[in-house]
Protein backbone atom coordinates (compact mmCIF):
# COMPACT_ATOMS: atom_id res chain seq x y z
CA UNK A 1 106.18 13.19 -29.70
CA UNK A 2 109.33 15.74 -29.48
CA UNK A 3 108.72 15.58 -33.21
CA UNK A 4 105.61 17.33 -33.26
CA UNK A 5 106.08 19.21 -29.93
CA UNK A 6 109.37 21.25 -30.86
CA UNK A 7 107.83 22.51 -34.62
CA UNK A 8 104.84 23.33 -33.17
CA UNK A 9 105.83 25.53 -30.58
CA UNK A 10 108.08 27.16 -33.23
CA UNK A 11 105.49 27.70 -35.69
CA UNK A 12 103.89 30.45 -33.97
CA UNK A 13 105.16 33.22 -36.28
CA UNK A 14 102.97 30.48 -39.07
CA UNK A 15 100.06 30.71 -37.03
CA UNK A 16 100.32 34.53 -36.14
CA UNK A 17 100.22 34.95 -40.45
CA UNK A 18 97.22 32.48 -40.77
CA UNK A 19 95.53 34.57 -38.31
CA UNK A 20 96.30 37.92 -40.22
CA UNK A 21 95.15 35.97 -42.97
CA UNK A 22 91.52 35.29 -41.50
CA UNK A 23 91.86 32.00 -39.78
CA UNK A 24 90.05 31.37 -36.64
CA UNK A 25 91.84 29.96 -33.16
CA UNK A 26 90.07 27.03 -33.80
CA UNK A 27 90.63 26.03 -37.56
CA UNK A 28 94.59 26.27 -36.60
CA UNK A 29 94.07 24.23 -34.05
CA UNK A 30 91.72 21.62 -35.70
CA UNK A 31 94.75 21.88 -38.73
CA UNK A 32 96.98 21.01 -35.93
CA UNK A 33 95.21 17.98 -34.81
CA UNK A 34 94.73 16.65 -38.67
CA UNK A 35 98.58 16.60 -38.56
CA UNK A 36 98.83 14.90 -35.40
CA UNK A 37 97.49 11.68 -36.93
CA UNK A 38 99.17 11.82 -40.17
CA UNK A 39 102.46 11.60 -38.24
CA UNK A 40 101.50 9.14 -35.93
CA UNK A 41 100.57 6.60 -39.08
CA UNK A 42 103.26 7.42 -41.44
CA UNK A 43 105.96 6.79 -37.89
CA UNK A 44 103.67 3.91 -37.30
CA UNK A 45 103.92 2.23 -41.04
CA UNK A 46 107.67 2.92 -40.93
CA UNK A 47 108.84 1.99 -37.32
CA UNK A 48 106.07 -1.63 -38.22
CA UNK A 49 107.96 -2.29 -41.02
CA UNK A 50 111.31 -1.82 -39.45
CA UNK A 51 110.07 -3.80 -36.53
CA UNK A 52 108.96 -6.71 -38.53
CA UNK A 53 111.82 -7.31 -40.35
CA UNK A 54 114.11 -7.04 -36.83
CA UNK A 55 111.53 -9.16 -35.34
CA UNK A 56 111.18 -12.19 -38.49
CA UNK A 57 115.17 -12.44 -38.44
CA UNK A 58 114.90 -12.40 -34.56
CA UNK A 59 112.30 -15.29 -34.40
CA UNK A 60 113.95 -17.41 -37.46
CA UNK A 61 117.14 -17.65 -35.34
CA UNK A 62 115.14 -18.53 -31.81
CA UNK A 63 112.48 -20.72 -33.56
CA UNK A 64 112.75 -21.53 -36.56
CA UNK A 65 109.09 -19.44 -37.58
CA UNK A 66 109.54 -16.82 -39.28
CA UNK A 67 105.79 -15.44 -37.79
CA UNK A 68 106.72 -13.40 -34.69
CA UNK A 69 104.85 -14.21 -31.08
CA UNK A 70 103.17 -10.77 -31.07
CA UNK A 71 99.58 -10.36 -30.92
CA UNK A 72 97.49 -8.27 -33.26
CA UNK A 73 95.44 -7.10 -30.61
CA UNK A 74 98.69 -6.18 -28.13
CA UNK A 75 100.29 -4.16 -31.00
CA UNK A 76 97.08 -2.11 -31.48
CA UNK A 77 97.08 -1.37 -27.85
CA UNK A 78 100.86 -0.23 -27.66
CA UNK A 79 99.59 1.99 -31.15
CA UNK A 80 96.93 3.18 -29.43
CA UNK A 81 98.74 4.22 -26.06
CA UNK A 82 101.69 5.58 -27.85
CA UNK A 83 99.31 7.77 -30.24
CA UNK A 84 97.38 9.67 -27.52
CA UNK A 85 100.69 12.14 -26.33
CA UNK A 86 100.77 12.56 -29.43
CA UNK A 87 97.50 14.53 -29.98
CA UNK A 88 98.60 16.35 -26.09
CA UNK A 89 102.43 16.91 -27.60
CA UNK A 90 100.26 19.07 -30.47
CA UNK A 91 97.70 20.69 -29.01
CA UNK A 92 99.44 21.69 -26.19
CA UNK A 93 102.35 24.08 -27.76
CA UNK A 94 99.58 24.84 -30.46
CA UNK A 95 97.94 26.14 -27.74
CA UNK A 96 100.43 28.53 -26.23
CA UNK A 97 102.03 29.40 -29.37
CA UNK A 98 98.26 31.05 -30.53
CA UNK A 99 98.02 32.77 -27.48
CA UNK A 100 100.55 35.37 -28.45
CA UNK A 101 97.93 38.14 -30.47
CA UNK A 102 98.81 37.68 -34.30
CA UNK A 103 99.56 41.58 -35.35
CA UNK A 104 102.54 41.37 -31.38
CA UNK A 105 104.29 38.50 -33.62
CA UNK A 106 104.16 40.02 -37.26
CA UNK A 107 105.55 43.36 -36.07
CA UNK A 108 108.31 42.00 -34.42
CA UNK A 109 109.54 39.52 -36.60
CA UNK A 110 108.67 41.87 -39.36
C-alpha cells in the first residue's frame, strides 16, 4: 500500500499540471485507479513467484512433495483482501492531493 500511498500524495504538483493541461477531477482520478491494479498484479506475480519457490523448498524438506498445502481458492482470497487498501491507499491521497486548485500549486512551485 505505502507504495502507492506516499507517490500519490506527492504527485500533486503532476496532477495540478494535468489539470492546467485540461484534465478533469475525474479522469486523474480514474488514471489513478488504472494504476492501482497494475501494481497490485505486477507485486502479486513477483511476491507468487518468490513465495513459491520459499514454499516448494519449504515443503520438499517437511514432506517430501514438492506441491505446497495451499489452496487455490485461499490464495485468491488473501489476493483479493490484500488488493482492496490498495484501491483506498490511491484514491484516498489522490483525493486530497486534487483538492488543492491547479493554478495555487503551479505558481508556487513555479
Amino acid at each position: 500500500m505505502s507504495t502507492l500511498a506516499m507517490p500519490t500524495a506527492e504527485r500533486f504538483r503532476e496532477f495540478a499540471m494535468l489539470r492546467l493541461a485540461g484534465a478533469k477531477r475525474r479522469q486523474v482520478l480514474r488514471m489513478l485507479r488504472a494504476e492501482a491494479p497494475a501494481v497490485v498484479l505486477i507485486g502479486t506475480a513477483l511476491g507468487s513467484g518468490i513465495a513459491l519457490a520459499v514454499l516448494t523448498a519449504f515443503s520438499v524438506g517437511m514432506t517430501g512433495v514438492a506441491a505446497p498445502a495451499v489452496l487455490p481458492v485461499a490464495y485468491a482470497v488473501v489476493v483479493g483482501v490484500a488488493g482492496v487498501p490498495v484501491l483506498a491507499a490511491t484514491s484516498l491521497p489522490g483525493r486530497v492531493a486534487l483538492r488543492v486548485p491547479p493554478v495555487e500549486v503551479a505558481v508556487a512551485k513555479g
